[in-house]
Protein backbone atom coordinates (compact mmCIF):
# COMPACT_ATOMS: atom_id res chain seq x y z
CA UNK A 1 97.42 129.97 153.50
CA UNK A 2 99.14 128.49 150.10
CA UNK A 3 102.58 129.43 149.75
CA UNK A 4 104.27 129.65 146.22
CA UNK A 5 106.17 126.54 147.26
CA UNK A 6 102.76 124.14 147.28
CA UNK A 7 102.84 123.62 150.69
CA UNK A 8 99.72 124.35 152.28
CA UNK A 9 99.52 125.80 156.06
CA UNK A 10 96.45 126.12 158.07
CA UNK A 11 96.65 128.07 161.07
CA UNK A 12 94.80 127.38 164.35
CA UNK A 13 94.43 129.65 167.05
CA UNK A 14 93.42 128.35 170.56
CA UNK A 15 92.62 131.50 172.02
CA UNK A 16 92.00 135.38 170.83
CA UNK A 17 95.02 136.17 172.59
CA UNK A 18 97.12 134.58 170.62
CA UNK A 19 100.86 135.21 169.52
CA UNK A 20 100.96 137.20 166.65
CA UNK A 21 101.95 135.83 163.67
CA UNK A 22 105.54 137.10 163.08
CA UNK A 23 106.35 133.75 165.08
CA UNK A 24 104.98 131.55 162.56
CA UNK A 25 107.36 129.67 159.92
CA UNK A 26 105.99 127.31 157.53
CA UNK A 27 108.98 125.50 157.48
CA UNK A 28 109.94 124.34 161.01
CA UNK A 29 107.46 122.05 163.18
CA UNK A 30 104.62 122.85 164.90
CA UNK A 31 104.97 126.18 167.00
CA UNK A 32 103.27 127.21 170.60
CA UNK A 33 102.88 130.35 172.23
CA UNK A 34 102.33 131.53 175.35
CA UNK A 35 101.48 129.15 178.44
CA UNK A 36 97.93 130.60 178.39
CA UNK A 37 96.65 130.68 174.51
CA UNK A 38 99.57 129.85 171.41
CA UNK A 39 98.59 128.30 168.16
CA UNK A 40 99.55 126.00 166.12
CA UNK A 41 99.61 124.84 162.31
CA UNK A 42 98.78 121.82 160.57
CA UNK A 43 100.72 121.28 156.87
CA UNK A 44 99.89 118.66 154.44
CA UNK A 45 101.78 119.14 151.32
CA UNK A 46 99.09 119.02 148.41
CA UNK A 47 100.33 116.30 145.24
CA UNK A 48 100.92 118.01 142.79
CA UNK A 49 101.60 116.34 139.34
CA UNK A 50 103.65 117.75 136.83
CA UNK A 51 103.53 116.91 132.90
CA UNK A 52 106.63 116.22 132.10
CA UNK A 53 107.89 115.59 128.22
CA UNK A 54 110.46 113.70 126.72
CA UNK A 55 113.62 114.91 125.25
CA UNK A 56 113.75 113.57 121.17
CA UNK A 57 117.65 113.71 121.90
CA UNK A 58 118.58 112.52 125.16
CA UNK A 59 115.25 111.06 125.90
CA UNK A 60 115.96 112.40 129.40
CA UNK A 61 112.50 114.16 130.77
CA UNK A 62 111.74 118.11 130.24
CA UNK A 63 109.69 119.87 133.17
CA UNK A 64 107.14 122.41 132.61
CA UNK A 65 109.00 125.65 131.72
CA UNK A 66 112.35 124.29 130.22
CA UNK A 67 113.14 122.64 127.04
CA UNK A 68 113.55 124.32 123.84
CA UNK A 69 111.06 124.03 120.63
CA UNK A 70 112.32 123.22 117.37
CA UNK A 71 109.52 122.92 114.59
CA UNK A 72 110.78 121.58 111.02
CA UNK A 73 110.23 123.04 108.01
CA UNK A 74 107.16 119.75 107.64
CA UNK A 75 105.88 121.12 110.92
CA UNK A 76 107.04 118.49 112.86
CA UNK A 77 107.97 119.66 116.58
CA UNK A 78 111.08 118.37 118.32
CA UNK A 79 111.58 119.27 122.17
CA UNK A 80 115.32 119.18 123.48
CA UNK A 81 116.21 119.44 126.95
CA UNK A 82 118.93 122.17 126.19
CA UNK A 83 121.11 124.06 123.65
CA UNK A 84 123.40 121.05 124.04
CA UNK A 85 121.22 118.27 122.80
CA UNK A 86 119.50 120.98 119.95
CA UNK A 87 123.28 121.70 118.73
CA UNK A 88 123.91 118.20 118.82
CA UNK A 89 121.06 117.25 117.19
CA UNK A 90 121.71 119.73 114.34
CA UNK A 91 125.13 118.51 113.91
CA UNK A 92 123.70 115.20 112.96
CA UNK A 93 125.12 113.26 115.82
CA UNK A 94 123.49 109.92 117.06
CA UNK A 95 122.18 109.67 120.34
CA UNK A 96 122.93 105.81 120.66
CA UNK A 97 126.91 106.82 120.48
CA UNK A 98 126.89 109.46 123.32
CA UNK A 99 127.11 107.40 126.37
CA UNK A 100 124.58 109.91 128.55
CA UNK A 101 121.99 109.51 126.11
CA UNK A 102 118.80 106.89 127.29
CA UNK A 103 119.24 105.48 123.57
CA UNK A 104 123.04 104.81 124.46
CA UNK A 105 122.16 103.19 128.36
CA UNK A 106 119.49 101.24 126.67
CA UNK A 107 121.68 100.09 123.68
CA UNK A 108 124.55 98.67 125.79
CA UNK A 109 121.86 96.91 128.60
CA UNK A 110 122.30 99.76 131.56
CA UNK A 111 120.42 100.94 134.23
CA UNK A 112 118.85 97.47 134.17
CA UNK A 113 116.46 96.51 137.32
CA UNK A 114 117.25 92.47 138.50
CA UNK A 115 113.91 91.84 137.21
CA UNK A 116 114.68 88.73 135.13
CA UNK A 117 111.61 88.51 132.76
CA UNK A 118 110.55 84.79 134.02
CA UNK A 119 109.54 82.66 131.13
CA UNK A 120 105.89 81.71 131.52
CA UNK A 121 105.32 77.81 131.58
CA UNK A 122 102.50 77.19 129.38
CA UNK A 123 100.23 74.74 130.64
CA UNK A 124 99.70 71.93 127.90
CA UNK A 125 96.20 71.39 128.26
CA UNK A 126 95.44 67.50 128.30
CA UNK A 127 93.00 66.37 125.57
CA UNK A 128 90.43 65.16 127.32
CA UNK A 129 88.10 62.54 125.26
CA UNK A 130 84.39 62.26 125.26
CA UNK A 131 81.75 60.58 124.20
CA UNK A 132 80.48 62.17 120.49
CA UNK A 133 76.72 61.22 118.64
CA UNK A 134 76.84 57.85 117.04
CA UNK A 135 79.73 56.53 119.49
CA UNK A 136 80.25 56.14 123.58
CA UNK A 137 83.41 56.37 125.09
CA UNK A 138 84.52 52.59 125.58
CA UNK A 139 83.96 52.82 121.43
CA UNK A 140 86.27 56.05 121.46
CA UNK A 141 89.15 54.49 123.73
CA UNK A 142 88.96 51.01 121.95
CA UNK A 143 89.60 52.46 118.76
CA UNK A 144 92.32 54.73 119.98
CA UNK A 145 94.50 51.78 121.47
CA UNK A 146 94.09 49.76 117.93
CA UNK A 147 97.45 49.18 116.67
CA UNK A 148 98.19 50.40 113.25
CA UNK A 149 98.38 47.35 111.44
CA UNK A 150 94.63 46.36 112.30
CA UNK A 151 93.50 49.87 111.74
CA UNK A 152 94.98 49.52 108.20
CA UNK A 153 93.50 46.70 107.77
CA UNK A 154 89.97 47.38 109.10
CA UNK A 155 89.78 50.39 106.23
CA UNK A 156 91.27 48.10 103.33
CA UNK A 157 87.66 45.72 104.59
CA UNK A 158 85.58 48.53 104.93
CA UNK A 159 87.08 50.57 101.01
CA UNK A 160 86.53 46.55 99.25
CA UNK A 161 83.27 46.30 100.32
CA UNK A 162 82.12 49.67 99.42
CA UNK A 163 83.94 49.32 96.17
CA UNK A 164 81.71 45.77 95.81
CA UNK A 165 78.65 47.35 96.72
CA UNK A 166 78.90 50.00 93.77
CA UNK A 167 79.81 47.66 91.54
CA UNK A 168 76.69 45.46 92.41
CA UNK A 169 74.71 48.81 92.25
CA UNK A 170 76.24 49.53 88.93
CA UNK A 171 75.65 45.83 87.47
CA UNK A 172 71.86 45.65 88.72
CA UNK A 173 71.45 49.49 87.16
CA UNK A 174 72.90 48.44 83.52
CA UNK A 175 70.38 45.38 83.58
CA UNK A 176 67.22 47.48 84.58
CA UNK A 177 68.16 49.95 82.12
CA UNK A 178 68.67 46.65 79.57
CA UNK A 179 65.15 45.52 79.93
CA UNK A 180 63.76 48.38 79.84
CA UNK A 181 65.00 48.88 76.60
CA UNK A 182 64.22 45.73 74.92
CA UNK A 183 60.30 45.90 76.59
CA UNK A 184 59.84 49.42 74.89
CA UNK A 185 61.77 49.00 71.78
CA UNK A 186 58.76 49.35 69.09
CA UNK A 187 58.93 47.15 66.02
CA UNK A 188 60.86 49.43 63.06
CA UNK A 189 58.69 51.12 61.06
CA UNK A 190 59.03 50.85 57.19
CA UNK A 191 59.91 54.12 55.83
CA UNK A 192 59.31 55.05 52.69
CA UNK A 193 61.74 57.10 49.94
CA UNK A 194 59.28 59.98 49.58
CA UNK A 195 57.73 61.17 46.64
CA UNK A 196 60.14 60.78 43.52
């Protein structure tokens, strides 16, 4: 049987003489008959899950059938609770100054569970080093606990002697070049004026 109020009732009957149904209530406990042959009922109450809708006012929640529907000239639909949040509403009043309102609790830190938002410890992740192509670890670590001075140092060796080795590069290119042009320099050729 399913009653209007959602509560469903199923009726079980332990014999064909059993008491007739005028003694059956859905809403008290379970009910017995006769010594011989009553019955009883088993209710579960069925979930039922309602829709419910926020108020653009009060922001406090609409169930199915109540609210009322205003739709702006633009179309835009606004859903109030009641005639009192549509009036105010019309009358240009701000939620956040009416001290019922969800904007208002929310503005002045109300209805506030103890949950204290913990702040999350990030984990700094350690670097770890390893070994890379062309160099091992001991290479890695060696270099890493250089003090700065040798470091600086070490680079001002290694810039010089690139800088020499151009240079030397440079010098031995300008000679080739040099010979080269002296061994395939023809003799001049004597030109004459033309026809006069």
């Amino acid at each position: 049987v399913l009653l209007n109020t959602g509560v469903f009732c199923a009726l079980v009957f332990s014999s064909p003489s059993a008491a007739s149904p005028s003694f059956f209530s859905p809403f008290k406990g379970p009910l017995s008959g006769a010594a011989g042959g009553g019955f009883t009922y088993a209710r579960s109450r069925v979930r039922m899950v309602l829709k419910t809708t926020l108020c653009r006012f009060s922001g406090l929640r609409i169930w199915p059938g109540r609210g009322m529907l205003f739709i702006r000239t633009d179309n835009q639909q606004y859903l109030f609770l009641n005639k009192k949040c549509k009036s105010l509403y019309h009358n240009r009043l701000r939620p956040a100054k009416l001290a019922w309102t969800t904007t208002y609790r929310k503005a002045h830190k109300k209805d506030q569970v103890a949950e204290v938002a913990r702040k999350k410890r990030r984990t700094a992740g350690k670097a770890t080093v390893r070994a890379i192509v062309g160099a091992n670890l001991e290479v890695i670590n060696k270099k890493r606990m250089e003090k700065p001075e040798v470091r600086q140092a070490g680079r001002e060796a290694a810039i010089r002697e690139i800088k020499e080795r151009a240079k030397k590069a440079k010098a031995e290119k300008a000679k080739a070049q040099k010979a080269a042009a002296s061994k395939s320099a023809p003799a001049p050729k004597a030109v004459g004026r033309g026809k006069r």
